[in-house]
Protein backbone atom coordinates (compact mmCIF):
# COMPACT_ATOMS: atom_id res chain seq x y z
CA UNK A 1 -42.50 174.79 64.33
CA UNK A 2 -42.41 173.47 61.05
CA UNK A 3 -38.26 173.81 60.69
CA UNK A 4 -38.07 171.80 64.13
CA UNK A 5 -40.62 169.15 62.77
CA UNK A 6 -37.96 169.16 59.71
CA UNK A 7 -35.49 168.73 61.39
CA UNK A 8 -37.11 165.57 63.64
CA UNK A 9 -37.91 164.14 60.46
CA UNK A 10 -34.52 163.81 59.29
CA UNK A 11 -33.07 163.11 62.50
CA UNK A 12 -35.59 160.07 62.74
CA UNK A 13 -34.99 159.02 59.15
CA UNK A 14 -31.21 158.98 59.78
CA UNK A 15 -31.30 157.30 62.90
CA UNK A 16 -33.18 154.81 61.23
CA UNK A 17 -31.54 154.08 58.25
CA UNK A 18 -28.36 153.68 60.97
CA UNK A 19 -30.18 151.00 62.84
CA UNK A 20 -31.29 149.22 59.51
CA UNK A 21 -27.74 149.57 58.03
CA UNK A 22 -26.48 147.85 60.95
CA UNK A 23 -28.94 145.04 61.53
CA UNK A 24 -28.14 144.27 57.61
CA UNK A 25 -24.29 144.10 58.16
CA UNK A 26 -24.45 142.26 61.29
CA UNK A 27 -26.97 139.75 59.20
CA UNK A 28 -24.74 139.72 56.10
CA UNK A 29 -21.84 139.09 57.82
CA UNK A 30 -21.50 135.41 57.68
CA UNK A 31 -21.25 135.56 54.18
CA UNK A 32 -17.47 136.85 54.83
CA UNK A 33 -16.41 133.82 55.85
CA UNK A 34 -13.76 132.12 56.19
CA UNK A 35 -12.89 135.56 56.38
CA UNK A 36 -11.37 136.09 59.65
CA UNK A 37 -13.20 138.84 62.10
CA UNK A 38 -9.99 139.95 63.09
CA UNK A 39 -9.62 140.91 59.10
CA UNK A 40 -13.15 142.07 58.68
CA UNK A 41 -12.62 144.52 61.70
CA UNK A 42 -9.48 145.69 60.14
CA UNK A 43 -11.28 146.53 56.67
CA UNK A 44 -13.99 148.36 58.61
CA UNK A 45 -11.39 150.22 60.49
CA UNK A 46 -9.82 151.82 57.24
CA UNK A 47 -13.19 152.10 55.18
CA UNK A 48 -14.59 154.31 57.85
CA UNK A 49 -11.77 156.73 58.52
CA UNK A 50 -12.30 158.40 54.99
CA UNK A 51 -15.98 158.72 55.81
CA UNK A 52 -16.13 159.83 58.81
CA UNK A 53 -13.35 163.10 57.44
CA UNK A 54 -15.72 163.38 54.47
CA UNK A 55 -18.44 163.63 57.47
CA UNK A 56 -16.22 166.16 59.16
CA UNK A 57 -15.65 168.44 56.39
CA UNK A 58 -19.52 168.35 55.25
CA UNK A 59 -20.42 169.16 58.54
CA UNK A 60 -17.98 172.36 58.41
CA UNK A 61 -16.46 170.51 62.01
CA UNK A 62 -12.98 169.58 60.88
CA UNK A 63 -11.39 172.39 63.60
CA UNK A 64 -12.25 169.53 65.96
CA UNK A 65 -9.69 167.10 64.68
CA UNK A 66 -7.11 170.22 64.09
CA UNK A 67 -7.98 171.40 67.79
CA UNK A 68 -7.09 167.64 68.85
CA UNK A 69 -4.35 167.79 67.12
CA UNK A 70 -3.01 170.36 68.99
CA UNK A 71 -3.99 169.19 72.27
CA UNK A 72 -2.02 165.90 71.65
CA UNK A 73 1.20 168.52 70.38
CA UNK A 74 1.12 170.42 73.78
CA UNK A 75 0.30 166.56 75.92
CA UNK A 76 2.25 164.30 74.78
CA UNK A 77 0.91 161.81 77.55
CA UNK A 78 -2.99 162.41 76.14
CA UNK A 79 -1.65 160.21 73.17
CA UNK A 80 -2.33 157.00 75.68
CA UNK A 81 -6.05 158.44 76.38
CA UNK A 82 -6.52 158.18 72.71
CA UNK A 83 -4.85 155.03 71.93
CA UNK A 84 -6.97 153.70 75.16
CA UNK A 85 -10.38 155.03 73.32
CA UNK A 86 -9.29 153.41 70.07
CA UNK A 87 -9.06 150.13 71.61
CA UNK A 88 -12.11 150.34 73.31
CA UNK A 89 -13.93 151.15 70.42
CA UNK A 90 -11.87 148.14 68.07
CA UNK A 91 -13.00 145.60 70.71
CA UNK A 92 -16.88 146.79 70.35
CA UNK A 93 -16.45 146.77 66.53
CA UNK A 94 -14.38 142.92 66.71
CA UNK A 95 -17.03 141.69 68.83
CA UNK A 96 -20.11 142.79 66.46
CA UNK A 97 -17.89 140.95 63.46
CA UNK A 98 -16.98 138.07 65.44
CA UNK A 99 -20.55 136.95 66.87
CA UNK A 100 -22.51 136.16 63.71
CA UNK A 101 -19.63 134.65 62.61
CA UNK A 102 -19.65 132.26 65.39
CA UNK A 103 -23.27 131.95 66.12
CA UNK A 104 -23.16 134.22 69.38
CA UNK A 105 -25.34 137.45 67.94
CA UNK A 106 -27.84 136.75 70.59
CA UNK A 107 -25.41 137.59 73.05
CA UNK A 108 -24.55 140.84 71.82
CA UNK A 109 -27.72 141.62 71.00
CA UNK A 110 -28.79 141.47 74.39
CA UNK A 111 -25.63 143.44 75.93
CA UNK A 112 -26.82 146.22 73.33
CA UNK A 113 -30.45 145.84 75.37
CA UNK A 114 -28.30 146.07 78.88
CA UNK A 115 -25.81 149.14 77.50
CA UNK A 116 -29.29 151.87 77.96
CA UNK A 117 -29.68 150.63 81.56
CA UNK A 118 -25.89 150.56 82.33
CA UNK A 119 -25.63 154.40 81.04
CA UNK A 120 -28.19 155.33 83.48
CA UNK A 121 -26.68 154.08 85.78
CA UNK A 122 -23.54 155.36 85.27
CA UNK A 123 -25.22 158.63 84.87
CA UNK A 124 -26.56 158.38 88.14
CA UNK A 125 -23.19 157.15 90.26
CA UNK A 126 -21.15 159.13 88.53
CA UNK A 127 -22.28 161.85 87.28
CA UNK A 128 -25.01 162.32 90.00
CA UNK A 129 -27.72 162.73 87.81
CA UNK A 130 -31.54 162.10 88.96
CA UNK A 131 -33.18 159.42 87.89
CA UNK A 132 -36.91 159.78 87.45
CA UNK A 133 -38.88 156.89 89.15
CA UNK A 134 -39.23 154.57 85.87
CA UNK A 135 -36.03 154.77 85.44
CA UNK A 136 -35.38 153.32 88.72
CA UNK A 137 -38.26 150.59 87.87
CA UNK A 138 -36.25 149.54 84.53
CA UNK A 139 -33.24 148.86 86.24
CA UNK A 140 -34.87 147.37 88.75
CA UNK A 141 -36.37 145.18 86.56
CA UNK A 142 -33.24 144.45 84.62
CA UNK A 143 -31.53 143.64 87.75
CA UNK A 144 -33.69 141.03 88.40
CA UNK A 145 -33.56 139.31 85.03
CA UNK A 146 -29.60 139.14 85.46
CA UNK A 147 -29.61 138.13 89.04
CA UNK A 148 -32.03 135.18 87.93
CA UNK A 149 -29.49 134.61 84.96
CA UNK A 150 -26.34 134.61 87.40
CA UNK A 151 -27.89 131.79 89.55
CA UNK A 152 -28.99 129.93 86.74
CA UNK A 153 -25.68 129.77 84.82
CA UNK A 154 -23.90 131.09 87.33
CA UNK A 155 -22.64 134.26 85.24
CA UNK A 156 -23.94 136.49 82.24
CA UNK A 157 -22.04 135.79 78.81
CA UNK A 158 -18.68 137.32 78.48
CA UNK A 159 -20.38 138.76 75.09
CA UNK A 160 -22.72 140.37 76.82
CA UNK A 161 -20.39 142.26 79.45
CA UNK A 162 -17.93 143.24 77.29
CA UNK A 163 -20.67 145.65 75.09
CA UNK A 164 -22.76 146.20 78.35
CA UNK A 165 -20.05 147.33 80.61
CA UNK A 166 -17.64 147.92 77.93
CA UNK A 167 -19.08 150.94 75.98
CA UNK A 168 -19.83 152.87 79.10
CA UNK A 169 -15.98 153.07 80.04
CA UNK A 170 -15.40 154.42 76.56
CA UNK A 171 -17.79 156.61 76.75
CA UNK A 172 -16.98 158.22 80.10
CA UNK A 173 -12.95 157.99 79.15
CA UNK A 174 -13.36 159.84 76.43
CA UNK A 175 -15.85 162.20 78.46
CA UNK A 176 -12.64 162.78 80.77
CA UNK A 177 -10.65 163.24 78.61
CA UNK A 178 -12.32 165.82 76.67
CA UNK A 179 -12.88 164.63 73.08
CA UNK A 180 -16.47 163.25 73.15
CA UNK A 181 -17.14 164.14 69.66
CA UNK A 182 -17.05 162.96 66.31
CA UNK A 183 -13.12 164.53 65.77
CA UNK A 184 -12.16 162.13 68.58
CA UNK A 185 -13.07 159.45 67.02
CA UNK A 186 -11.38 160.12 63.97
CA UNK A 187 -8.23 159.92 66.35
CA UNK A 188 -9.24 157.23 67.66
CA UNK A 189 -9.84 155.26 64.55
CA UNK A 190 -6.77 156.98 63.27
CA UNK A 191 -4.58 155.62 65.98
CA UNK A 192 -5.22 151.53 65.56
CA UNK A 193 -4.78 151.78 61.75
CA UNK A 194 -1.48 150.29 62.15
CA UNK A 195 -2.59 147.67 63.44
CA UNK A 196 -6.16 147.24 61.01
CA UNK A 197 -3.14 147.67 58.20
CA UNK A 198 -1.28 144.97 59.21
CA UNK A 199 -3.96 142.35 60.16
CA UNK A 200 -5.53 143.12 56.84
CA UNK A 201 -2.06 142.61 54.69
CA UNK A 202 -1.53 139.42 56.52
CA UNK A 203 -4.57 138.01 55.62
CA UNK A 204 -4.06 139.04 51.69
CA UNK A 205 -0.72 137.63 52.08
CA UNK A 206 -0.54 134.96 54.06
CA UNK A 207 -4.20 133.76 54.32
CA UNK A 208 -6.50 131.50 51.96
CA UNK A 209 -9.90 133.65 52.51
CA UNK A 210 -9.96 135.19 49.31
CA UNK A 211 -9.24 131.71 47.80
CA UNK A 212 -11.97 130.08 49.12
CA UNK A 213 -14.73 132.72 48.59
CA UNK A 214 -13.42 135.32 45.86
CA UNK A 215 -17.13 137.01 46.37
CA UNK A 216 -14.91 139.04 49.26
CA UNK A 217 -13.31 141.01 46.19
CA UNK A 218 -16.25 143.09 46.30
CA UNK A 219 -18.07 142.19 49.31
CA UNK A 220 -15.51 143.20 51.88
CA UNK A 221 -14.99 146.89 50.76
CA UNK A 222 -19.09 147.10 50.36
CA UNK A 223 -18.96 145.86 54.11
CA UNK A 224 -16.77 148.09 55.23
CA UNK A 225 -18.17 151.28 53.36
CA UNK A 226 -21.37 150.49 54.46
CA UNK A 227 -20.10 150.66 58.13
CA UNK A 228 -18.67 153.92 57.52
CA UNK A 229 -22.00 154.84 56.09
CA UNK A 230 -24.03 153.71 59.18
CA UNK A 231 -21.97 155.05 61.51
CA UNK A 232 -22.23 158.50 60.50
CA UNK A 233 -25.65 158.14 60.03
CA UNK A 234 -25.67 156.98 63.85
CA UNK A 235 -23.40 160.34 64.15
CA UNK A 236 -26.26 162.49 62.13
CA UNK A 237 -28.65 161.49 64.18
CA UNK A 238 -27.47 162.24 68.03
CA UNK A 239 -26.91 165.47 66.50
CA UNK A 240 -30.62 166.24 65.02
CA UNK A 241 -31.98 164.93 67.53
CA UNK A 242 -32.88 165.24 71.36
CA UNK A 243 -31.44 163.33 73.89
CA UNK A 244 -34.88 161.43 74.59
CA UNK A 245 -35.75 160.83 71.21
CA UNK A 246 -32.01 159.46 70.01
CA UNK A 247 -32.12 157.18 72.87
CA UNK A 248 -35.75 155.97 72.39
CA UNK A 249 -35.26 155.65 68.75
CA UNK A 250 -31.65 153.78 69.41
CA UNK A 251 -33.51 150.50 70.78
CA UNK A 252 -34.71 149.56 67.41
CA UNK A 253 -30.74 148.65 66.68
CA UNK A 254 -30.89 145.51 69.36
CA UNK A 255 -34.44 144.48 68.23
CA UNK A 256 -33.44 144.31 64.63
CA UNK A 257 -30.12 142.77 65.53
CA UNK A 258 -31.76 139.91 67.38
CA UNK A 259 -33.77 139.57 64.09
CA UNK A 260 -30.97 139.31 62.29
CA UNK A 261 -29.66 136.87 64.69
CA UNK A 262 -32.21 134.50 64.77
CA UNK A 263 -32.66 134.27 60.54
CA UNK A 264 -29.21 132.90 60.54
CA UNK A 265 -29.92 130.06 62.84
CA UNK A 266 -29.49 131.32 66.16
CA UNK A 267 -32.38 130.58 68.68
CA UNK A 268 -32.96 131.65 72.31
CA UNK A 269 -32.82 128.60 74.66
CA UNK A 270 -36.19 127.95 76.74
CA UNK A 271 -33.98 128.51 79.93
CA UNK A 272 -33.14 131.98 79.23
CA UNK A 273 -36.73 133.09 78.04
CA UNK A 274 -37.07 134.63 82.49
CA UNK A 275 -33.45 137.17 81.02
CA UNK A 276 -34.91 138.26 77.86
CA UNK A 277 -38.54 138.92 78.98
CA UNK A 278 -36.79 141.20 82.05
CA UNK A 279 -34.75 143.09 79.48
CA UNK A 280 -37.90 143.67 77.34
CA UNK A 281 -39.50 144.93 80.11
CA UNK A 282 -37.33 147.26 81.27
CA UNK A 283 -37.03 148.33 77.77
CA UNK A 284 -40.65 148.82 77.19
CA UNK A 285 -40.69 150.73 80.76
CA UNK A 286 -37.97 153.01 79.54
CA UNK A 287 -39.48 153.86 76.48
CA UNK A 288 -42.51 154.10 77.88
CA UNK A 289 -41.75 156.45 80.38
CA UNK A 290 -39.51 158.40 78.01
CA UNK A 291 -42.77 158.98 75.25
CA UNK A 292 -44.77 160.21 78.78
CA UNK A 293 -42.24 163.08 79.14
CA UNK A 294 -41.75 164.06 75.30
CA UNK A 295 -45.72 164.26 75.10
CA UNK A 296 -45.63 166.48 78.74
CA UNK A 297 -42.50 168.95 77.39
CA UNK A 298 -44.40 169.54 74.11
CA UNK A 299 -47.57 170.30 75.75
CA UNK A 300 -45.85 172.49 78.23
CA UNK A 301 -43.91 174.04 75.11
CA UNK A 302 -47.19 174.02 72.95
């Protein structure tokens, strides 16, 4: 009992420190500018492929990107499946540079809310798994808040959709294809390098960034490092802990990032107060009834 406890603890401390690490990059990252995201993203890109190998080979898990490796030898054609993933995963990571840089955090913040709900919904469609019956009351809930937000301003942010709707068809495309797992995401951050590389030597060349705020000397590769750092943190985590827990502890990301959001300026509109208290609700029914079956499983364990 007291190695599982352990091993809670550092799952919880890593997940965490993940959220926190996030919510502080996503809050610091105005002071890039006139840095373009397109730039930042690119310097994130290559900072984090050397951590997440050093990752790899701590965690004794580097046959995954050598079994990949092979995979993409004997198909060819699987090469497009990763390139697909890698672009996926470059929008989500443009996107979280570009909002605070252009005063739409909020936005994101709230498709990070949605992306929970989505997945069990996706869950359920696709992969026909049962949904318990507050599960079915936080969507429910959710629904309602976006339906209210459709008629109002006739649509939800494109923000918004792009991480709500966006991370699920990674995350099931990569499912298919069979390289869910930290090694496929080396690949995947492996394969749009080129591109990070070239974006990134264009703006050293060609742009005035640096120029106008030489703090990005230092800043930028502390930015990107401390991406790399968060994310495998993030990484850490799913792996320590369960399923429940992960995702209970994993709404403490959007909370903090609409924090974040709101000490740089940004400000929810009265008119959109009917979206946000739906999303906290179906939140707060979600974690709710996920604490209600972690206390049942360790009393039926105990």
């Amino acid at each position: 009992m007291t190695g599982s406890l352990s091993r809670d603890s550092r799952g919880a401390i890593v997940s965490v420190a993940s959220s926190v690490l996030f919510a502080g990059i996503y809050f610091v990252t105005p002071l890039l500018a006139p840095a373009p995201a397109e730039a930042i993203w690119a310097l994130r890109t290559l900072c984090a492929i050397p951590i997440i190998a050093l990752a790899l080979l701590a965690a004794r898990q580097w046959d995954l990107v050598a079994e990949l490796g092979r995979r993409l030898r004997r198909t060819p054609l699987l090469v497009i499946g990763v390139i697909a993933c890698g672009a996926l995963i470059a929008v989500q990571l443009w996107v979280f540079t570009w909002a605070p840089l252009h005063g739409r955090g909020l936005q994101v913040a709230l498709g990070y809310f949605l992306l929970p709900l989505m997945l069990v919904l996706v869950g359920k469609f696709l992969y026909r798994d049962r949904l318990l019956w507050w599960q079915w009351a936080a969507a429910g809930i959710a629904a309602i808040g976006v339906g209210f937000e459709l008629v109002r301003a006739g649509g939800v942010s494109w923000e918004t959709l792009l991480v709500a709707v966006g991370y699920p068809v990674y995350f099931v495309l990569r499912r298919a294809l069979g390289f869910a797992h930290l090694g496929g995401m080396f690949w995947e951050f492996l394969a749009m390098t080129p591109i990070a590389a070239i974006l990134l030597a264009r703006e050293l060349v060609t742009g005035t960034s640096l120029a106008v705020n030489p703090n990005l000397l230092w800043l930028g590769p502390v930015f990107g490092i401390g991406t790399g750092i968060a994310l495998v943190c993030y990484i850490l985590a799913s792996r320590l802990l369960t399923i429940s827990v992960f995702g209970l502890l994993s709404y403490l990301e959007p909370a903090l990032l609409v924090v974040a959001s709101m000490l740089n300026g940004e400000r929810i509109a009265p008119e959109e107060y009917p979206l946000y208290l739906a999303i906290w609700a179906a939140v707060l029914v979600l974690i709710g009834g996920g604490v209600v079956g972690l206390l049942r499983r360790r009393r039926t364990d105990g």
